[in-house]
C-alpha atoms as a PDB file:
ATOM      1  CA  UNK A   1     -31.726 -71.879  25.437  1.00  0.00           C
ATOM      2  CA  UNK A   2     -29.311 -68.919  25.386  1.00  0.00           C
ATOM      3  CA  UNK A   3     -29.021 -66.861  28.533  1.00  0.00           C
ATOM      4  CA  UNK A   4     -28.450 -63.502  28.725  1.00  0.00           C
ATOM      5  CA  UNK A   5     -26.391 -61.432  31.238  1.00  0.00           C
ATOM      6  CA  UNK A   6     -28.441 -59.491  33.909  1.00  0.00           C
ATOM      7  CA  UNK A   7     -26.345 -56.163  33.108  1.00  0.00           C
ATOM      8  CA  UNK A   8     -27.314 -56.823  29.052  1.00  0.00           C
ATOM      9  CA  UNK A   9     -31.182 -57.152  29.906  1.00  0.00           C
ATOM     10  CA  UNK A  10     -31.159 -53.824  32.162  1.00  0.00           C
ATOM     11  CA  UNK A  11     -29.595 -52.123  29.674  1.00  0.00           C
ATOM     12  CA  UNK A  12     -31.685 -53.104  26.802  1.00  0.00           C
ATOM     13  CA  UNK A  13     -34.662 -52.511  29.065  1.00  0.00           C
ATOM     14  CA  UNK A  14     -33.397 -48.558  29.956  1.00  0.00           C
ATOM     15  CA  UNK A  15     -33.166 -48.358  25.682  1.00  0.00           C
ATOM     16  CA  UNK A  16     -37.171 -48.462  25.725  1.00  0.00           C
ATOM     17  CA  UNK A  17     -37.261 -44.908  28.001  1.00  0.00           C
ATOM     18  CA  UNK A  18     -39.003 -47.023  30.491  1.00  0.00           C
ATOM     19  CA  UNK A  19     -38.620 -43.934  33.677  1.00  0.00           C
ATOM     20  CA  UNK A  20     -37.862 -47.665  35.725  1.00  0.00           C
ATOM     21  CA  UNK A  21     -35.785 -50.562  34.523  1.00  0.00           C
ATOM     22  CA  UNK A  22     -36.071 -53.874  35.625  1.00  0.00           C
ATOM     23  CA  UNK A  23     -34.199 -55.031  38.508  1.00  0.00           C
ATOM     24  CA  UNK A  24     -31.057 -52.997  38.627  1.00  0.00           C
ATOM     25  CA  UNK A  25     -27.479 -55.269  38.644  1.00  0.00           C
ATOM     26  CA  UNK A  26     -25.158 -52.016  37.597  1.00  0.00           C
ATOM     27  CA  UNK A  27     -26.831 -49.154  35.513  1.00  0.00           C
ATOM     28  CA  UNK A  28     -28.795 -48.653  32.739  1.00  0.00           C
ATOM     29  CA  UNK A  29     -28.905 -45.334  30.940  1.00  0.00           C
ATOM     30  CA  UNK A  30     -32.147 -43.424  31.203  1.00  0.00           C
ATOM     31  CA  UNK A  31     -35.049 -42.530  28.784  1.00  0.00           C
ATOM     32  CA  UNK A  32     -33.018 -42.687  25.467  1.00  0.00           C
ATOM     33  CA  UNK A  33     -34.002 -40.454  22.987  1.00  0.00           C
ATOM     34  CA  UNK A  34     -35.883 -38.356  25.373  1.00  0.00           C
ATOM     35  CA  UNK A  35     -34.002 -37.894  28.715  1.00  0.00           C
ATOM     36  CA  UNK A  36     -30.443 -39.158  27.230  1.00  0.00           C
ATOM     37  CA  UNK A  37     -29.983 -37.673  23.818  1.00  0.00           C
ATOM     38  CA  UNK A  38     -26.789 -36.777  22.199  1.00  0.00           C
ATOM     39  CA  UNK A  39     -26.842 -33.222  23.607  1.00  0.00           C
ATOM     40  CA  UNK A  40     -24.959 -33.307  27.102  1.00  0.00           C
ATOM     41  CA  UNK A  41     -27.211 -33.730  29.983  1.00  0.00           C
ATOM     42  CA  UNK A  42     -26.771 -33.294  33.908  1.00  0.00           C
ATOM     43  CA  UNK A  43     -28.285 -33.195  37.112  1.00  0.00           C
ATOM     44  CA  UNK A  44     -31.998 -35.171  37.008  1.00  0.00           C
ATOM     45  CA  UNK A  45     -34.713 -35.417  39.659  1.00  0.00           C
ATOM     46  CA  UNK A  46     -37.954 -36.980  39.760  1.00  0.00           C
ATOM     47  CA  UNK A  47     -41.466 -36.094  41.555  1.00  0.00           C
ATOM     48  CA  UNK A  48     -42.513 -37.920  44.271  1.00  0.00           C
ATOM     49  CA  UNK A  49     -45.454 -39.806  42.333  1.00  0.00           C
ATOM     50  CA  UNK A  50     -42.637 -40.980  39.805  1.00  0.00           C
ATOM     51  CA  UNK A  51     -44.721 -39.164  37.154  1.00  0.00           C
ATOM     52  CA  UNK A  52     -42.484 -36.343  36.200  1.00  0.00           C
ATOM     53  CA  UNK A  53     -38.396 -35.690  35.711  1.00  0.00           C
ATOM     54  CA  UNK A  54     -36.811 -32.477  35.491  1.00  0.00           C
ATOM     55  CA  UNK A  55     -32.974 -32.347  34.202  1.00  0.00           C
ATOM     56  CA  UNK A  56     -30.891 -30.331  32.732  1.00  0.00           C
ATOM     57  CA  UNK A  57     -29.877 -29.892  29.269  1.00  0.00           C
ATOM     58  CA  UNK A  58     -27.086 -28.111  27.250  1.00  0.00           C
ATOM     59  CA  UNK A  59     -27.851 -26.383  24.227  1.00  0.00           C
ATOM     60  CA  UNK A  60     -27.314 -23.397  21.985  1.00  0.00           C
ATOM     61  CA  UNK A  61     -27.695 -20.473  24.464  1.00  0.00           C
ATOM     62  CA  UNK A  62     -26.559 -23.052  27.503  1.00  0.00           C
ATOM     63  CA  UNK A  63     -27.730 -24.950  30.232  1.00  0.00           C
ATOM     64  CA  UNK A  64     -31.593 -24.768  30.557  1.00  0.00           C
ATOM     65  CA  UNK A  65     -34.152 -27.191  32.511  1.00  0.00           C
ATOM     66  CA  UNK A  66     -36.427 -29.788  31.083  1.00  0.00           C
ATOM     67  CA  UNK A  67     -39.324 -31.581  31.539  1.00  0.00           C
ATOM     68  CA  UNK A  68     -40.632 -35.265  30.849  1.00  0.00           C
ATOM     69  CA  UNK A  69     -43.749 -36.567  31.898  1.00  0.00           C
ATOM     70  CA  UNK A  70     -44.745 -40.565  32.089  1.00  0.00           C
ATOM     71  CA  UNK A  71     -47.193 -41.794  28.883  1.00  0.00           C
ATOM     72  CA  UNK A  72     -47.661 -45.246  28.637  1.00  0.00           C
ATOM     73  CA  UNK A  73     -44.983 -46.164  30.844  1.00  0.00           C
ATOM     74  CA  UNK A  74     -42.517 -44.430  29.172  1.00  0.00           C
ATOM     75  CA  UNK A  75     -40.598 -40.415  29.408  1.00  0.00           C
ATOM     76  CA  UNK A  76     -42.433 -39.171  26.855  1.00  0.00           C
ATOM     77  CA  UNK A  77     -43.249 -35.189  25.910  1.00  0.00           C
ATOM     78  CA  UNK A  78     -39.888 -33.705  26.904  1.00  0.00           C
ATOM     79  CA  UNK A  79     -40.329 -29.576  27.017  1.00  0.00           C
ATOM     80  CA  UNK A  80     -38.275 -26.583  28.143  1.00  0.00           C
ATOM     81  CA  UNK A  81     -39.228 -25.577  31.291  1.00  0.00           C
ATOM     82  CA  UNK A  82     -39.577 -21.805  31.091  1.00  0.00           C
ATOM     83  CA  UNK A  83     -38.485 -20.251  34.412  1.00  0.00           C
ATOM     84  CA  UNK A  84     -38.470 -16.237  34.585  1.00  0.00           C
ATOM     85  CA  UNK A  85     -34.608 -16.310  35.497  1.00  0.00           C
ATOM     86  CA  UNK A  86     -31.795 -14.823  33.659  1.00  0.00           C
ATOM     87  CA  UNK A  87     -29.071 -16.800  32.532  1.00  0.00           C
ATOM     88  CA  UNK A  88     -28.718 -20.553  32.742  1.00  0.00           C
ATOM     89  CA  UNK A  89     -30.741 -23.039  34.664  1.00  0.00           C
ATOM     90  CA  UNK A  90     -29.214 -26.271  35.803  1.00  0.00           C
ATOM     91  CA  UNK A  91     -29.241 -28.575  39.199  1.00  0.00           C
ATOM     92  CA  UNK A  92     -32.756 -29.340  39.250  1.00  0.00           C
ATOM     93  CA  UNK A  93     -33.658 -30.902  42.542  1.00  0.00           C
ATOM     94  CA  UNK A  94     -37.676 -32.011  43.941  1.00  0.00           C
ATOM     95  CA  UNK A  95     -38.236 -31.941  47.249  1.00  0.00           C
ATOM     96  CA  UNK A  96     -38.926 -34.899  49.236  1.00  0.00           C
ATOM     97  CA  UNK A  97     -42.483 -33.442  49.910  1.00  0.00           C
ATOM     98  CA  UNK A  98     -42.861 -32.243  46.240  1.00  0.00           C
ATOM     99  CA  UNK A  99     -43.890 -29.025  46.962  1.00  0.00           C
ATOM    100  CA  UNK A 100     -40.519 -27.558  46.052  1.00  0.00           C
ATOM    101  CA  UNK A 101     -38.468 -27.721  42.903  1.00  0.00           C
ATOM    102  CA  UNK A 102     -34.903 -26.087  43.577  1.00  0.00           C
ATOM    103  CA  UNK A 103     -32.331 -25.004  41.002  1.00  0.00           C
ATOM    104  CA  UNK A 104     -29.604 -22.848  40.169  1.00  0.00           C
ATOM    105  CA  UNK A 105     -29.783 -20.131  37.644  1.00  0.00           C
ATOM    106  CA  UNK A 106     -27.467 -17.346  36.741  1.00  0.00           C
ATOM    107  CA  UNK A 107     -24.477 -16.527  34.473  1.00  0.00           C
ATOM    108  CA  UNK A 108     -20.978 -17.475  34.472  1.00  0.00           C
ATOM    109  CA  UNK A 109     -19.324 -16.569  37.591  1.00  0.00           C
ATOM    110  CA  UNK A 110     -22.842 -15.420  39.193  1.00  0.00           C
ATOM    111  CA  UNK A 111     -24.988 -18.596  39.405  1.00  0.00           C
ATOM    112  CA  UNK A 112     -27.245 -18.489  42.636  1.00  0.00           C
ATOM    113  CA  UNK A 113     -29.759 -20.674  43.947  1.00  0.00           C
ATOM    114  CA  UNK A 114     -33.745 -21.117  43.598  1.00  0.00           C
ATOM    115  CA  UNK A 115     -37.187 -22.294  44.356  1.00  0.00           C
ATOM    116  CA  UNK A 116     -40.174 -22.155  43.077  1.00  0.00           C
ATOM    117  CA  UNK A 117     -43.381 -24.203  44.446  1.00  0.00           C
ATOM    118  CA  UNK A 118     -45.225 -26.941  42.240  1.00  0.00           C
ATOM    119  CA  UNK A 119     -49.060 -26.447  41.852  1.00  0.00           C
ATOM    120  CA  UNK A 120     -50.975 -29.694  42.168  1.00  0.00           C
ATOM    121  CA  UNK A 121     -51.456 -29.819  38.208  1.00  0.00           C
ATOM    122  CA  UNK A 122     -47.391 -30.227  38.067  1.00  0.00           C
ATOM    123  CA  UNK A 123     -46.820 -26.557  36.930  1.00  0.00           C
ATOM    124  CA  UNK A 124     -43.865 -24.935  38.371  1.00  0.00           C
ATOM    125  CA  UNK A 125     -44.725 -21.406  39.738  1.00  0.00           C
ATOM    126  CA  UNK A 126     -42.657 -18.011  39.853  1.00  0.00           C
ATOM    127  CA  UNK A 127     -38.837 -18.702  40.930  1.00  0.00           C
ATOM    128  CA  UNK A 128     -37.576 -17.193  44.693  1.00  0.00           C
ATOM    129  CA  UNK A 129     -34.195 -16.704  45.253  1.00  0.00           C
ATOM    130  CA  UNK A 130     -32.476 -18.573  47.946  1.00  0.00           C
ATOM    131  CA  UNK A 131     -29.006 -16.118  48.473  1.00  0.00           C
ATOM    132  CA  UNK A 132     -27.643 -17.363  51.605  1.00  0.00           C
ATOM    133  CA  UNK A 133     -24.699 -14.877  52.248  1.00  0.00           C
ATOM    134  CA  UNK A 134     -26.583 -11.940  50.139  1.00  0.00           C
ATOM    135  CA  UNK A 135     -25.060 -13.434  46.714  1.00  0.00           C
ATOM    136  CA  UNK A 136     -21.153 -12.461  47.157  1.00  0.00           C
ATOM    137  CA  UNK A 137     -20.576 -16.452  46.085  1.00  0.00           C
ATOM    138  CA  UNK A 138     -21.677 -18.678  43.239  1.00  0.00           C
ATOM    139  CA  UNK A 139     -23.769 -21.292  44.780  1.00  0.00           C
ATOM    140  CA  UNK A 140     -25.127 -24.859  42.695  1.00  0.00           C
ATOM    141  CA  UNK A 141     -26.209 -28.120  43.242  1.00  0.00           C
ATOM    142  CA  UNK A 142     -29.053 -27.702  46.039  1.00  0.00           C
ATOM    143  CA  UNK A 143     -30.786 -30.899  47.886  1.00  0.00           C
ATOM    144  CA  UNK A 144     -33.034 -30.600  50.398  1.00  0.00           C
ATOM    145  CA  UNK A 145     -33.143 -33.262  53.704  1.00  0.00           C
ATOM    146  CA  UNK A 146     -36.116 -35.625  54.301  1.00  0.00           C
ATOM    147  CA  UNK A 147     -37.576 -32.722  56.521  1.00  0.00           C
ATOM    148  CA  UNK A 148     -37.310 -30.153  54.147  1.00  0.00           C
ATOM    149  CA  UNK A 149     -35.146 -28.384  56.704  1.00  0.00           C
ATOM    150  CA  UNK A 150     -31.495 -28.717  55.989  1.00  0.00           C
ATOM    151  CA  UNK A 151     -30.353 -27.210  52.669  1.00  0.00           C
ATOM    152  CA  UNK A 152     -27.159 -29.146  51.103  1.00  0.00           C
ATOM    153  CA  UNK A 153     -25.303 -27.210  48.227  1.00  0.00           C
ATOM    154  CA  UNK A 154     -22.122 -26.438  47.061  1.00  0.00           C
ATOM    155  CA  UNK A 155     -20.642 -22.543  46.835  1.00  0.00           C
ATOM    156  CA  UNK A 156     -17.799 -21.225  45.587  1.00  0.00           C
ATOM    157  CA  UNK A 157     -14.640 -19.381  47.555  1.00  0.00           C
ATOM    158  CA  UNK A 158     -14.209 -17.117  45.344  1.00  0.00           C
ATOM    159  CA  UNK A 159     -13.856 -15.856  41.722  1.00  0.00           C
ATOM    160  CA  UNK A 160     -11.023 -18.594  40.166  1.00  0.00           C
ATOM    161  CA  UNK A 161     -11.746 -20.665  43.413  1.00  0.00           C
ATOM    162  CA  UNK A 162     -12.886 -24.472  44.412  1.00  0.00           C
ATOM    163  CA  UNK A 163     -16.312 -25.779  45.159  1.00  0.00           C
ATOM    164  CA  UNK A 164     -16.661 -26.985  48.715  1.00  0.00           C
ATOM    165  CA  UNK A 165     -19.962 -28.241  50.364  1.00  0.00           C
ATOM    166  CA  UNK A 166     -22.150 -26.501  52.846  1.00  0.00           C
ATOM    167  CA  UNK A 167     -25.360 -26.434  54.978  1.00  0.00           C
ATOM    168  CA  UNK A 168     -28.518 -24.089  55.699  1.00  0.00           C
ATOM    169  CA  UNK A 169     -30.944 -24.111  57.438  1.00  0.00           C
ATOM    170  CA  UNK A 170     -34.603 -23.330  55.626  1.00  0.00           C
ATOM    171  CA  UNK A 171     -37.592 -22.622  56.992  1.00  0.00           C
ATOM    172  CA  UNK A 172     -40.838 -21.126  54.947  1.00  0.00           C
ATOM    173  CA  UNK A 173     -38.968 -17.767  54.467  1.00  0.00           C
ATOM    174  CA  UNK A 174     -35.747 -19.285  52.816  1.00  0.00           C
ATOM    175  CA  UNK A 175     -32.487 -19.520  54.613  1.00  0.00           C
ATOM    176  CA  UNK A 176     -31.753 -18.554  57.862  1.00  0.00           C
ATOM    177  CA  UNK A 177     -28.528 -18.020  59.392  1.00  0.00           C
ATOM    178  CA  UNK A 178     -24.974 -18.437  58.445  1.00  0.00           C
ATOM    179  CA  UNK A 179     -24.175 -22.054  55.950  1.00  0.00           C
ATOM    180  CA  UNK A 180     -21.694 -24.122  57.287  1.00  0.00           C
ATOM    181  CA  UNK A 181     -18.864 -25.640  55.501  1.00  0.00           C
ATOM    182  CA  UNK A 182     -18.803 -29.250  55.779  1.00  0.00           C
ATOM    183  CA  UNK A 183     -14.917 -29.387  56.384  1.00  0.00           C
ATOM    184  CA  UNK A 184     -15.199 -33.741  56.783  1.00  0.00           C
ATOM    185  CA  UNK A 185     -15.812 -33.727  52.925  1.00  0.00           C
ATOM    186  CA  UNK A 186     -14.715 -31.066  51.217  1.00  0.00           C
ATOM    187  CA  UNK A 187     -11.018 -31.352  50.045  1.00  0.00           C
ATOM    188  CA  UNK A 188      -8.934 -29.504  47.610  1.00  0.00           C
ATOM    189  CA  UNK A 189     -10.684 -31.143  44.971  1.00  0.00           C
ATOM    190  CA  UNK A 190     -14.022 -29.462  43.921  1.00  0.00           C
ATOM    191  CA  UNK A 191     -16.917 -31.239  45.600  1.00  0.00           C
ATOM    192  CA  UNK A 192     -20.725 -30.096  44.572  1.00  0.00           C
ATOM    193  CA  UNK A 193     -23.873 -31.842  43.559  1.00  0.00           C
ATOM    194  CA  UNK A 194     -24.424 -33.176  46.881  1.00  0.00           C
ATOM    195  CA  UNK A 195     -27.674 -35.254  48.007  1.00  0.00           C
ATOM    196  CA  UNK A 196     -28.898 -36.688  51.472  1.00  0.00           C
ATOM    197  CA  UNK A 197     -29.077 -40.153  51.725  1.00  0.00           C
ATOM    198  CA  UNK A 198     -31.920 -41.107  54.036  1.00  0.00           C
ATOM    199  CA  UNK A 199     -32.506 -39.076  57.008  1.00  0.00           C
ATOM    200  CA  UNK A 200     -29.733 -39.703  59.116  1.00  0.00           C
ATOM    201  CA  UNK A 201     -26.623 -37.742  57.546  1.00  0.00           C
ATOM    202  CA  UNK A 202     -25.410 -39.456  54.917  1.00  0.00           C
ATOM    203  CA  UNK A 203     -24.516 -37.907  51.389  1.00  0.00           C
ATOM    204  CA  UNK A 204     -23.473 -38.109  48.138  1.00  0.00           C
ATOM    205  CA  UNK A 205     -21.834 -35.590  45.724  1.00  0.00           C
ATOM    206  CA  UNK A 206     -19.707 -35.333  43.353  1.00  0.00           C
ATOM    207  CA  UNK A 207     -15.988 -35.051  44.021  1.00  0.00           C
ATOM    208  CA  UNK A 208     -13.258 -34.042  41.148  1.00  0.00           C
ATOM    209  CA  UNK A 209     -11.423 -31.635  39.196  1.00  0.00           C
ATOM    210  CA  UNK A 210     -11.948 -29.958  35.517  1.00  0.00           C
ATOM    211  CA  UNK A 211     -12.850 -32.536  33.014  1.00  0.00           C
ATOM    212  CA  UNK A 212     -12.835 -35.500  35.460  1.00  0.00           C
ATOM    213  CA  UNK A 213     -14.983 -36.542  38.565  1.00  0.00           C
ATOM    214  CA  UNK A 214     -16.066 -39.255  40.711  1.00  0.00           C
ATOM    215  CA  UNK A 215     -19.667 -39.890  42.639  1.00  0.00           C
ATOM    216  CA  UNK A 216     -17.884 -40.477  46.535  1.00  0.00           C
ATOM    217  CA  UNK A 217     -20.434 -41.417  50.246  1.00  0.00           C
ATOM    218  CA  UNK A 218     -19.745 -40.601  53.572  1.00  0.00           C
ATOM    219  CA  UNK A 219     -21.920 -42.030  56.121  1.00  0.00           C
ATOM    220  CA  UNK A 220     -22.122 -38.414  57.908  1.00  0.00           C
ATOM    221  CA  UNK A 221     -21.675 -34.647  56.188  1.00  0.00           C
ATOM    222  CA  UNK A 222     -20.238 -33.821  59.269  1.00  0.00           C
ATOM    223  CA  UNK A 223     -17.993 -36.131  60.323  1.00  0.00           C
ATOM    224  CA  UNK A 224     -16.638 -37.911  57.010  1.00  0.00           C
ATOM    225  CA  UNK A 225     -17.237 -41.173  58.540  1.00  0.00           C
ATOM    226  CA  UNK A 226     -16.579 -44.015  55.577  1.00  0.00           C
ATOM    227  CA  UNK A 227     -15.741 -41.192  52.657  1.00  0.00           C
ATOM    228  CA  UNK A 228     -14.715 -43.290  49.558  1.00  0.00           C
ATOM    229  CA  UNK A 229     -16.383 -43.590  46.429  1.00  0.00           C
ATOM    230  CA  UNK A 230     -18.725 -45.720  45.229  1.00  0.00           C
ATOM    231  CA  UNK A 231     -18.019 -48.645  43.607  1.00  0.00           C
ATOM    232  CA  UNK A 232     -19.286 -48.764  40.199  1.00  0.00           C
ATOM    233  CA  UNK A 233     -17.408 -49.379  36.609  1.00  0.00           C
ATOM    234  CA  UNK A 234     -17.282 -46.317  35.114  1.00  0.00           C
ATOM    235  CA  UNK A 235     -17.349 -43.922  38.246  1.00  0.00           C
ATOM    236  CA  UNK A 236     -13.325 -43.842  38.025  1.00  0.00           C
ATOM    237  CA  UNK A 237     -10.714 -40.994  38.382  1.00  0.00           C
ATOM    238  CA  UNK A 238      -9.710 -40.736  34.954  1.00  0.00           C
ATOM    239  CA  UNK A 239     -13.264 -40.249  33.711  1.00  0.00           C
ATOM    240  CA  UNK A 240     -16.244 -37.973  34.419  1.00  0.00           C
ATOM    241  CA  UNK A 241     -19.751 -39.078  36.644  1.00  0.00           C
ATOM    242  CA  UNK A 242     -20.916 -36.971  39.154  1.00  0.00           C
ATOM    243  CA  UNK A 243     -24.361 -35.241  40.234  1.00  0.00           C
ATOM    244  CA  UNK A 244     -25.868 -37.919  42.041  1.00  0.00           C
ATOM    245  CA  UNK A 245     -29.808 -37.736  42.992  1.00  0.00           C
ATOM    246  CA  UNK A 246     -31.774 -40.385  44.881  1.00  0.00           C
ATOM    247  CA  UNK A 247     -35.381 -40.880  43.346  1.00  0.00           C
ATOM    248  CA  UNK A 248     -37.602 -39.575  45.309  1.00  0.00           C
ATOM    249  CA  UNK A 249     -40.381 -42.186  43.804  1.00  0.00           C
ATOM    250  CA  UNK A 250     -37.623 -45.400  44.196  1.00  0.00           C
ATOM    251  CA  UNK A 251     -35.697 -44.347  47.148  1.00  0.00           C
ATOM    252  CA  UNK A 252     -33.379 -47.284  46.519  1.00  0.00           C
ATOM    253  CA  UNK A 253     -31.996 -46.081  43.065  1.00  0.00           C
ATOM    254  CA  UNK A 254     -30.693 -42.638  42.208  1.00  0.00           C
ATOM    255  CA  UNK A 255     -29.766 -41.123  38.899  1.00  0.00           C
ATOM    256  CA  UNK A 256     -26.404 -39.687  37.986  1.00  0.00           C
ATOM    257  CA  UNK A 257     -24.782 -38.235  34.942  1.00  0.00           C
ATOM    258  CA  UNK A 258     -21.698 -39.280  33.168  1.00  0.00           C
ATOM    259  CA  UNK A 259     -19.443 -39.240  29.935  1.00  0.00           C
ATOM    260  CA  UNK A 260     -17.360 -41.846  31.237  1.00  0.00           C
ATOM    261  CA  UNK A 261     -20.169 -44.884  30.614  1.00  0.00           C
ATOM    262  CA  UNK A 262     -20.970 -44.740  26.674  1.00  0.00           C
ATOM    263  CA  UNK A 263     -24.084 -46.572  25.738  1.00  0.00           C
ATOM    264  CA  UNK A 264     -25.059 -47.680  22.496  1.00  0.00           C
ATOM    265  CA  UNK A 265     -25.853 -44.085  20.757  1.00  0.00           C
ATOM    266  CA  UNK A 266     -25.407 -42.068  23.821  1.00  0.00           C
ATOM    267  CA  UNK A 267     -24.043 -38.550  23.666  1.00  0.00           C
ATOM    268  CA  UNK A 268     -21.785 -36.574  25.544  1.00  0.00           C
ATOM    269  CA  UNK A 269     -23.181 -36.914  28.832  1.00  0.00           C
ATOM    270  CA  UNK A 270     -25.892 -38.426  29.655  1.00  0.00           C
ATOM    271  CA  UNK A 271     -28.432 -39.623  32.824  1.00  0.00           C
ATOM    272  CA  UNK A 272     -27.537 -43.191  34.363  1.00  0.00           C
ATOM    273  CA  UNK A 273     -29.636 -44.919  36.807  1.00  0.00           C
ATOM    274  CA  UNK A 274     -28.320 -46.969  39.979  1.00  0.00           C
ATOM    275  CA  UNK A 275     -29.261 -48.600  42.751  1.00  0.00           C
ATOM    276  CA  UNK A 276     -28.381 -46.137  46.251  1.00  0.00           C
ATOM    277  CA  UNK A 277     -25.073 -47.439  47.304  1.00  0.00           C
ATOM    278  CA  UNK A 278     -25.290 -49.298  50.753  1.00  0.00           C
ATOM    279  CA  UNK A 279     -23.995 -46.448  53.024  1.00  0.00           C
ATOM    280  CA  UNK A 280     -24.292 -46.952  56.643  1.00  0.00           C
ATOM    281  CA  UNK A 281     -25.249 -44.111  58.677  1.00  0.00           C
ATOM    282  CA  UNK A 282     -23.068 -43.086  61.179  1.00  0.00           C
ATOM    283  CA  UNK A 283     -24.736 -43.034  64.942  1.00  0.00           C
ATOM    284  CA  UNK A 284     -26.295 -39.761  65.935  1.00  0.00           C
ATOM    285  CA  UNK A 285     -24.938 -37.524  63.049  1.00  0.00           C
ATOM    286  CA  UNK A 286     -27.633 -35.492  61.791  1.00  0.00           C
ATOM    287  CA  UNK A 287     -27.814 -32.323  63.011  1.00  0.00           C
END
């Protein structure tokens, strides 16, 4: 009897828009046809019960958010998600707790960040803005920590300037108190998209420049310990993969997006999913 590789079967199982894929050896792309489709798509995030995903999608008037909802195993019914924001929407991101879904929204050059709390039917209610320094930077990518209390996103210097990672602290009113740049990670390189791994300091974002980027670890946001990227085929310098998110139903896979793996009638960019790379936390670093 012919065998078939592990890597073929995943990926033949991710073709069916199964939301999870059998047991993961390197990636499979996700919900084709519904999720992955061949307009570009970036950042994704899924609801604690595993029953919904939110990404974003590019089309005519930009970036907006979508939704896709589990039916009969499969991402089925994908909508717009209308959100009373002007401008774009992209960087979806759940909370751990689900109460939360954060985003950015804005136009070019004046993209801030969001949140807006999710009703117990799954309906997303009116957006509240999250401006950390009052607006004067673009901020994207936010992820919230296991406790809901440590805000992870990724603002801009200024107009013409590179993305470098920071941290907020949130309570119930929305940020409080100056962000902090985390100076371990960030480089001259452009580094946004950022999520916590676990609850003890350890990230992922994405790391790169224009048309290319890579998804890099640290073991602490504060210290760099372990920085490097992960290992994984098509996650390489010359190509583009970036805004990882760990699954807040799985925690032991994570979705990201990329152009640089091209899947049997894929488009542009599309959704991957991956097991979490093994990261070990550094001692003591969360803060």
């Amino acid at each position: 009897m012919m065998r078939i590789a592990p890597t073929l079967l995943v990926l033949a199982a991710s073709l069916l828009s199964a939301p999870v894929a059998m047991a993961l050896n390197e990636y499979g792309i996700e919900g084709m046809g519904v999720v992955s489709t061949r307009a570009d798509e970036g950042r994704a995030t899924i609801s604690t019960d595993g029953q919904r995903i939110v990404f974003a999608r590019r089309g005519q008037a930009g970036w907006g958010l979508w939704q896709a909802r589990v039916v009969d195993g499969r991402w089925q019914q994908a909508q717009a998600l209308p959100l009373a924001v002007s401008g774009e929407a992209r960087d979806p991101y759940f909370s751990r707790d689900g109460r939360w879904l954060l985003f950015a929204a804005g136009r070019e050059g004046r993209s801030g960040l969001y949140r807006a709390a999710i009703a117990a039917d799954g309906s997303v209610g009116a957006p509240q803005a999250l401006a950390g320094d009052g607006g004067r930077h673009e901020e994207r990518g936010p992820a919230l920590s296991a406790d809901g209390r440590q805000l992870l996103f990724a603002r801009q210097q200024g107009r013409g300037a590179g993305w470098d990672l920071f941290v907020a602290a949130l309570d119930a009113q929305g940020v409080r108190g100056p962000a902090t740049a985390l100076q371990a990670v960030n480089s001259p390189a452009d580094e946004t998209d950022g999520d916590w791994l676990g609850s003890a300091g350890a990230v992922a974002f994405s790391r790169g420049s224009g048309d290319t980027a890579q998804v890099w670890t640290s073991g602490c946001a504060w210290t760099g310990a372990a920085l490097r990227p992960i290992g994984l085929s098509f996650n390489q310098a010359s190509g583009w993969t970036g805004a990882p998110v760990v699954d807040n139903a799985k925690p032991g896979e994570m979705m990201v997006a990329s152009s640089a793996a091209k899947s049997p009638r894929a488009g542009g960019v599309d959704v991957y999913r991956l097991a979490v790379p093994k990261v070990a936390a550094a001692p003591e670093c969360m803060r």
